[in-house]
N, C-alpha and C. Protein backbone atom coordinates (compact mmCIF):
# COMPACT_ATOMS: atom_id res chain seq x y z
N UNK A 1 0.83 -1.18 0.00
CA UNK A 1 0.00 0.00 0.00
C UNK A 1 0.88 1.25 0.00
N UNK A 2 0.87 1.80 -0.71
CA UNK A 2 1.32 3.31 -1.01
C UNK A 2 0.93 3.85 0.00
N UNK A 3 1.81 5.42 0.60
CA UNK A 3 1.21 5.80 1.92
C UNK A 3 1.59 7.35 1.53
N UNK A 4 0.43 8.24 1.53
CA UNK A 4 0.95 9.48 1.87
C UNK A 4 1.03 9.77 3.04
N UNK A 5 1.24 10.98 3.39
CA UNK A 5 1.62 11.83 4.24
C UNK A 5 0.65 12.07 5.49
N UNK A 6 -0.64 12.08 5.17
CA UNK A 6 -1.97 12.05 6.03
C UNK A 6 -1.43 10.43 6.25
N UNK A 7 -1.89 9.47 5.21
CA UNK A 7 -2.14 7.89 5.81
C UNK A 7 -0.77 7.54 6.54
N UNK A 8 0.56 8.14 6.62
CA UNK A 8 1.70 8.03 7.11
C UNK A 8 1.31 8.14 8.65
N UNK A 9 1.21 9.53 8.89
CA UNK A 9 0.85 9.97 10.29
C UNK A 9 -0.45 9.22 10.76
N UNK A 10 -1.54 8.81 10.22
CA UNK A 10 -2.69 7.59 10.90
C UNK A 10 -2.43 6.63 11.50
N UNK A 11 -1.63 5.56 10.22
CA UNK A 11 -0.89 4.53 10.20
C UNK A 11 0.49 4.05 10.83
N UNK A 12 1.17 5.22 10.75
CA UNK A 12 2.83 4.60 11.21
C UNK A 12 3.08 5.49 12.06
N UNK A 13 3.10 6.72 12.26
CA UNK A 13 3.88 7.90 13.27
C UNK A 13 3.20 9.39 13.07
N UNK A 14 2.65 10.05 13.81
CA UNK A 14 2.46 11.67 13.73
C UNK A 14 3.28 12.05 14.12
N UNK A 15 4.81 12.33 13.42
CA UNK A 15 5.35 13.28 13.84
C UNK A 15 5.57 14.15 14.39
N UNK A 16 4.15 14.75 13.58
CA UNK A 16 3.99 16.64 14.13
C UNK A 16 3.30 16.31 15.40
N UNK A 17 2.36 15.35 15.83
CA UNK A 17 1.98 15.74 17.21
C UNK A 17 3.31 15.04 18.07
N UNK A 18 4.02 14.21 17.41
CA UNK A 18 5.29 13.53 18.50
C UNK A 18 6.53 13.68 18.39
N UNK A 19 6.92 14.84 17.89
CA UNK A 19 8.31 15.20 17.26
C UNK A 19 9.33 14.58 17.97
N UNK A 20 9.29 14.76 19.38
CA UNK A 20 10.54 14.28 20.14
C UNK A 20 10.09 13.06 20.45
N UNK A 21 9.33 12.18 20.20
CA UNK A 21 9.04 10.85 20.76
C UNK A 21 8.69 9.93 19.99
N UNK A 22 8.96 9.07 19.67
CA UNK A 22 9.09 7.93 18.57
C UNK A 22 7.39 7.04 19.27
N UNK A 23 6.02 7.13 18.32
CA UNK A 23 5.03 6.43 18.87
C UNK A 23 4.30 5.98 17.79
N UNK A 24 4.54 4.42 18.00
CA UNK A 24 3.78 3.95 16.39
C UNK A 24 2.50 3.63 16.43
N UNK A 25 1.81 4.28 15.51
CA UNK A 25 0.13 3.88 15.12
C UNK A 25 -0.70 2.72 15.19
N UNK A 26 0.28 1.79 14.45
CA UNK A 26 -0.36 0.37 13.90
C UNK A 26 -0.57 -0.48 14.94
N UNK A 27 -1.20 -1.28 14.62
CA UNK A 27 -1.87 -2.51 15.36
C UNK A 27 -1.19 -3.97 15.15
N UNK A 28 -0.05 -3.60 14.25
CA UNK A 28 0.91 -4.62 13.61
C UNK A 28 2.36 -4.19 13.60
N UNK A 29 2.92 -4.78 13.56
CA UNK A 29 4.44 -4.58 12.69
C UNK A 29 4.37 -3.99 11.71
N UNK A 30 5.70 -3.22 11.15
CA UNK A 30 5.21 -3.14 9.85
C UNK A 30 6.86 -2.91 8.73
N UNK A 31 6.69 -2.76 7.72
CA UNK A 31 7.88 -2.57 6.70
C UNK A 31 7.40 -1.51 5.99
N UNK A 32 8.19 0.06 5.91
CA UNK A 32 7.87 1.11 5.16
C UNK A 32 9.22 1.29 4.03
N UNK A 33 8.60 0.83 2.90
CA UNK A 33 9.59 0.66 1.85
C UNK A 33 9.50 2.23 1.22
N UNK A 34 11.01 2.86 1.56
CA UNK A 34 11.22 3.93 0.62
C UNK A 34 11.72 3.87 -0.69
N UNK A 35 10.87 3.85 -1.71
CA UNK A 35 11.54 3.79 -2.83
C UNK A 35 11.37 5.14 -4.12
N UNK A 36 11.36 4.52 -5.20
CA UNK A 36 11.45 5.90 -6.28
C UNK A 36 10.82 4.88 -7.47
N UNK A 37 10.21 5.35 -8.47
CA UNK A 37 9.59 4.87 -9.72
C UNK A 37 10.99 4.40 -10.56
N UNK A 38 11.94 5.15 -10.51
CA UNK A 38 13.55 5.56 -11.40
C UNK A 38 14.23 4.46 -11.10
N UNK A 39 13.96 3.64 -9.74
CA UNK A 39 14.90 2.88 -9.25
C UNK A 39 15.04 1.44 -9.40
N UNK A 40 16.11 1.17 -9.94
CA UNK A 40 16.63 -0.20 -10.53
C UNK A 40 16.36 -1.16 -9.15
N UNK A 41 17.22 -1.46 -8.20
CA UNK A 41 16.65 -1.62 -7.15
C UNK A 41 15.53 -2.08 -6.13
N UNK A 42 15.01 -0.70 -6.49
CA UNK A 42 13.33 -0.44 -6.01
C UNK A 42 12.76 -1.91 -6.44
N UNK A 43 12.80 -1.88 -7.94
CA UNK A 43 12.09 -2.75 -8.74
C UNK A 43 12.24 -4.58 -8.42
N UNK A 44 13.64 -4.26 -8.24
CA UNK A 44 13.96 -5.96 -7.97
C UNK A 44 13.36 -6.22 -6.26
N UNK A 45 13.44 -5.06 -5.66
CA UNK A 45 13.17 -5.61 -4.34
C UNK A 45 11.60 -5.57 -4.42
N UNK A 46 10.81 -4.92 -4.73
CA UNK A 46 9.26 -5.44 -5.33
C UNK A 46 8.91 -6.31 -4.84
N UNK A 47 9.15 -7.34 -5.76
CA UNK A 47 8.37 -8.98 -6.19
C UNK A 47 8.57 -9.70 -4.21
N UNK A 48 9.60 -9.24 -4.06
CA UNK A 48 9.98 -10.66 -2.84
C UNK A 48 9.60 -9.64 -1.58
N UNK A 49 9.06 -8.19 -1.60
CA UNK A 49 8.08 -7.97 -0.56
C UNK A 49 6.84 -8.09 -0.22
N UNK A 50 6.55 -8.52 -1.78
CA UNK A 50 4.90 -9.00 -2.36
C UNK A 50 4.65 -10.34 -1.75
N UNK A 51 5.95 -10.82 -1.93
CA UNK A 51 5.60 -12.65 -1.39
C UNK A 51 5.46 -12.86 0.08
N UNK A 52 6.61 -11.31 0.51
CA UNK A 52 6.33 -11.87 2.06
C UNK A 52 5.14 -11.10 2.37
N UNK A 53 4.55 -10.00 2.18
CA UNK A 53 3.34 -9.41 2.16
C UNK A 53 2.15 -10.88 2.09
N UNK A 54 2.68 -11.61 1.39
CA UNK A 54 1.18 -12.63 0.96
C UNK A 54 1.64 -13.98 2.30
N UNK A 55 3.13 -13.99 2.48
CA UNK A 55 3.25 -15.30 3.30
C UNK A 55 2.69 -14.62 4.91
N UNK A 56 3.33 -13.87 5.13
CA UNK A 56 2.94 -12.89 6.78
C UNK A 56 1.68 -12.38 6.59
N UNK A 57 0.59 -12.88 5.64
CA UNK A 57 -0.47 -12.23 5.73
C UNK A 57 -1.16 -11.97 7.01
N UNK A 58 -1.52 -10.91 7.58
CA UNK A 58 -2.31 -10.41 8.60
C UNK A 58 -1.53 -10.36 10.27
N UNK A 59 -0.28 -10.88 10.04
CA UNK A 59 1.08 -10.71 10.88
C UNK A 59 1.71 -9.68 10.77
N UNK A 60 2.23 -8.99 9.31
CA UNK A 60 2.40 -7.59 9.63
C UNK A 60 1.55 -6.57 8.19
N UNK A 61 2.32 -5.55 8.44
CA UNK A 61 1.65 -4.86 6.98
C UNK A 61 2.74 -3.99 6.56
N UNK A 62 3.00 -4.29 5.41
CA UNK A 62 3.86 -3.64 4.26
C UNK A 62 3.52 -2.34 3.49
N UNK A 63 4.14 -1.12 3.74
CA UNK A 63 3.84 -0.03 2.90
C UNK A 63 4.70 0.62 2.32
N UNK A 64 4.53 1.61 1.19
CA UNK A 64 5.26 2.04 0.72
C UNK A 64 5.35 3.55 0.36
N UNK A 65 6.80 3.81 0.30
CA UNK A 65 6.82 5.49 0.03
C UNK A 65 7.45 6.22 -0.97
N UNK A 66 7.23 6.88 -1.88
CA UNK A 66 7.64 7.27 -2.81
C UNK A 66 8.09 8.64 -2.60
N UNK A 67 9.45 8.12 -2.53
CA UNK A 67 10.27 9.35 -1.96
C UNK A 67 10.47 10.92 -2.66
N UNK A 68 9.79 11.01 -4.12
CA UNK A 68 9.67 11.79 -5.24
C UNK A 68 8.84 12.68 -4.54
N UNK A 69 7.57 11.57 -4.21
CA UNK A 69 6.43 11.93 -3.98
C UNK A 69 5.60 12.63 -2.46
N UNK A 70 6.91 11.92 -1.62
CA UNK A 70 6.69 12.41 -0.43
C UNK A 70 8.32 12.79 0.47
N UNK A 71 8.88 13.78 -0.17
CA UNK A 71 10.17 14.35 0.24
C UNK A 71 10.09 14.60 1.78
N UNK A 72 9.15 14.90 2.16
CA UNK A 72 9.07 15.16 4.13
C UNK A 72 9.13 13.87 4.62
N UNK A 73 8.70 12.89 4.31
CA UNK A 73 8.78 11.77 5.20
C UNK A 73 10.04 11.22 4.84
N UNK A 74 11.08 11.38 3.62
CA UNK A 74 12.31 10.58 3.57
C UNK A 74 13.43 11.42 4.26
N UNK A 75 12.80 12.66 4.44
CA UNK A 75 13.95 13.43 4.76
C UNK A 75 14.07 13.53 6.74
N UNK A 76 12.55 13.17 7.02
CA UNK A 76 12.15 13.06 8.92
C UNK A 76 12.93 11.67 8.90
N UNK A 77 13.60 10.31 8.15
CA UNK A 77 13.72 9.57 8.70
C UNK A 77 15.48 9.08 7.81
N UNK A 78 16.15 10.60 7.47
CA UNK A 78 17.09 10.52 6.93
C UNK A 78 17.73 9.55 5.63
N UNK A 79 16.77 9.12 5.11
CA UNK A 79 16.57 8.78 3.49
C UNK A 79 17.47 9.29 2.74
N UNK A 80 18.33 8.63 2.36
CA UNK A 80 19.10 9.30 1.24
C UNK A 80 19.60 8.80 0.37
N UNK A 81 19.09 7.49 0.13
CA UNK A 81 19.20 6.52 -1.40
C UNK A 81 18.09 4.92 -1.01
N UNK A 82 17.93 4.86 -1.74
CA UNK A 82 17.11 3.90 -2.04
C UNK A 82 17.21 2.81 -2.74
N UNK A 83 16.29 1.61 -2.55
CA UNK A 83 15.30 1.32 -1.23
C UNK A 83 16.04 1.36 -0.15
N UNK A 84 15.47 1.64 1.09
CA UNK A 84 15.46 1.78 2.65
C UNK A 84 14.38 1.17 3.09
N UNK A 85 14.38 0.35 3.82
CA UNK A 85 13.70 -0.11 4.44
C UNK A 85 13.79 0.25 5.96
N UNK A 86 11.90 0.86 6.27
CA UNK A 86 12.26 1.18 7.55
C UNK A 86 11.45 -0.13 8.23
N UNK A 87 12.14 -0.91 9.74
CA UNK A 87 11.56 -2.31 10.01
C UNK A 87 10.61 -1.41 11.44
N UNK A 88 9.31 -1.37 11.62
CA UNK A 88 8.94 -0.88 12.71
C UNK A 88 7.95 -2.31 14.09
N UNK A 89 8.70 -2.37 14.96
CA UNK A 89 8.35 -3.42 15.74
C UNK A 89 7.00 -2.92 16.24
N UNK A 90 6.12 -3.63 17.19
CA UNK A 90 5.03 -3.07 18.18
C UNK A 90 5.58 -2.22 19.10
N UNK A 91 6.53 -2.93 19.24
CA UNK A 91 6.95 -1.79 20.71
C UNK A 91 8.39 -2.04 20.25
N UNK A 92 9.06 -0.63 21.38
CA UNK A 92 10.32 -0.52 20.96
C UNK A 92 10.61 0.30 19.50
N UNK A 93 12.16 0.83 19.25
CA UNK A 93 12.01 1.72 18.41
C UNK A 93 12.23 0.94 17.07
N UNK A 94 12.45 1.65 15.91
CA UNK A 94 12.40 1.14 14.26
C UNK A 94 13.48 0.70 13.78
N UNK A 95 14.07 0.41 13.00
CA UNK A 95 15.61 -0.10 12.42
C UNK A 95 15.29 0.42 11.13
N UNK A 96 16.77 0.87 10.54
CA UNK A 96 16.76 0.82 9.00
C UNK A 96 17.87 0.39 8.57
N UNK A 97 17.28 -0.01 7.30
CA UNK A 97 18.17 -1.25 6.17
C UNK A 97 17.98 -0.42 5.15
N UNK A 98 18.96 -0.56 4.38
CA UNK A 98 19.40 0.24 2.72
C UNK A 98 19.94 -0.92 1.90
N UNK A 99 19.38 -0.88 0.64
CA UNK A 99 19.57 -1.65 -0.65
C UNK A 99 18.49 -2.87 -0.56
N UNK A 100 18.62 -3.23 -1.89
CA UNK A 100 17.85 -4.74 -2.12
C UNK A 100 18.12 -5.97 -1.40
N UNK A 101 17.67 -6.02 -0.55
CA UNK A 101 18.00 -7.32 0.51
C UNK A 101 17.41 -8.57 -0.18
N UNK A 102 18.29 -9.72 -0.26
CA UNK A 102 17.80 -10.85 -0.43
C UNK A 102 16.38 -11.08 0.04
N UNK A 103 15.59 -12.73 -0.08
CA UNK A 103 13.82 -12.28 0.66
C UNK A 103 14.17 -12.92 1.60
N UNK A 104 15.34 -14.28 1.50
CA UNK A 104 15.94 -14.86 2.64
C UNK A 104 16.47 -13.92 4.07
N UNK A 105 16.89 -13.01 3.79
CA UNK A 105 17.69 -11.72 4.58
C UNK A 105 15.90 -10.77 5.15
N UNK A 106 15.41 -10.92 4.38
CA UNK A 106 14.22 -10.25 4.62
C UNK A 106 13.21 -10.70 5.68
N UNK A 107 13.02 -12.00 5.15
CA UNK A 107 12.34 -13.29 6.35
C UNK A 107 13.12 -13.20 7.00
N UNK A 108 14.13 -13.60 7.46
CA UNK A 108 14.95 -12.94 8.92
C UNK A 108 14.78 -12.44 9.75
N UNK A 109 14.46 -10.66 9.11
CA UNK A 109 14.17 -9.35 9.58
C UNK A 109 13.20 -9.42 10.60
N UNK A 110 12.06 -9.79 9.41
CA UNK A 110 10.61 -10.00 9.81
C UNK A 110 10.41 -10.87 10.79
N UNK A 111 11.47 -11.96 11.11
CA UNK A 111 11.04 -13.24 12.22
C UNK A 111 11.84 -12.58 13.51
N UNK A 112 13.10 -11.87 13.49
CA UNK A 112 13.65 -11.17 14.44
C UNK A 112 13.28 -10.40 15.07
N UNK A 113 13.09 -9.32 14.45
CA UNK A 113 13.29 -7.98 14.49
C UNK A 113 11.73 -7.88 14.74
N UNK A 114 10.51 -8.18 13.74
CA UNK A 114 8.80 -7.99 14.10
C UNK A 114 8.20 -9.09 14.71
N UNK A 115 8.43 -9.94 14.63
CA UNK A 115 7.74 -11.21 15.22
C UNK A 115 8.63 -11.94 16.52
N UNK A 116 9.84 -11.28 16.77
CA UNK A 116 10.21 -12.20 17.86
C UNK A 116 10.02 -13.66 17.71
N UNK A 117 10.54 -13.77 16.61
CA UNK A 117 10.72 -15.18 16.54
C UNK A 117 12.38 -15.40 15.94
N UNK A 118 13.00 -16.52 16.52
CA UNK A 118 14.46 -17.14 16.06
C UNK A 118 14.56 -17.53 14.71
């Protein structure tokens, strides 16, 4: 799911009401893929967030940001090439990853890092 700037702050973080305090929205885990239309990259990492999007169905939720398109949110979370992946747990703060990660490296992430699982 594509995310602007309103569905950003609903969904993942209001900034503007939490500037100094890191407080996430969701009711899930989640993966906020920064990417660009331009990007070679972007493209390959696609397909194998789609799969884990369909395998983790309803475990976490996958969105995406088009950094063209939404310059304030890549620049609040220091974005500066792409894809980035930001990993956001339930609790506790976010991690970020840069470049096309394997989906093996990815399932990892997702079993570590959001699901607390080994």
């Amino acid at each position: 799911m594509e995310l602007t700037k309103e569905e950003f702050i609903n969904r993942v973080y209001n900034y503007e009401a939490n500037p100094n305090e890191w407080k996430y929205e969701g009711d899930k885990p989640c993966i906020v893929d920064f990417h660009a239309t331009w990007c070679a990259p972007c493209k390959m990492l696609a397909p194998s967030l789609e799969e884990i999007n369909q395998e983790y169905n309803g475990q976490i939720y996958i969105y995406k940001v088009d950094v063209d398109k939404s310059p304030e949110l890549a620049a609040i979370f220091g974005v500066r090439s792409v894809p980035t992946l930001l990993w956001i747990p339930l609790e506790g703060k976010p991690s970020i990853s840069q470049g096309a990660l394997p989906k093996s490296q990815l399932e990892s992430i997702v079993n570590k890092t959001l699901l607390n699982k080994e």
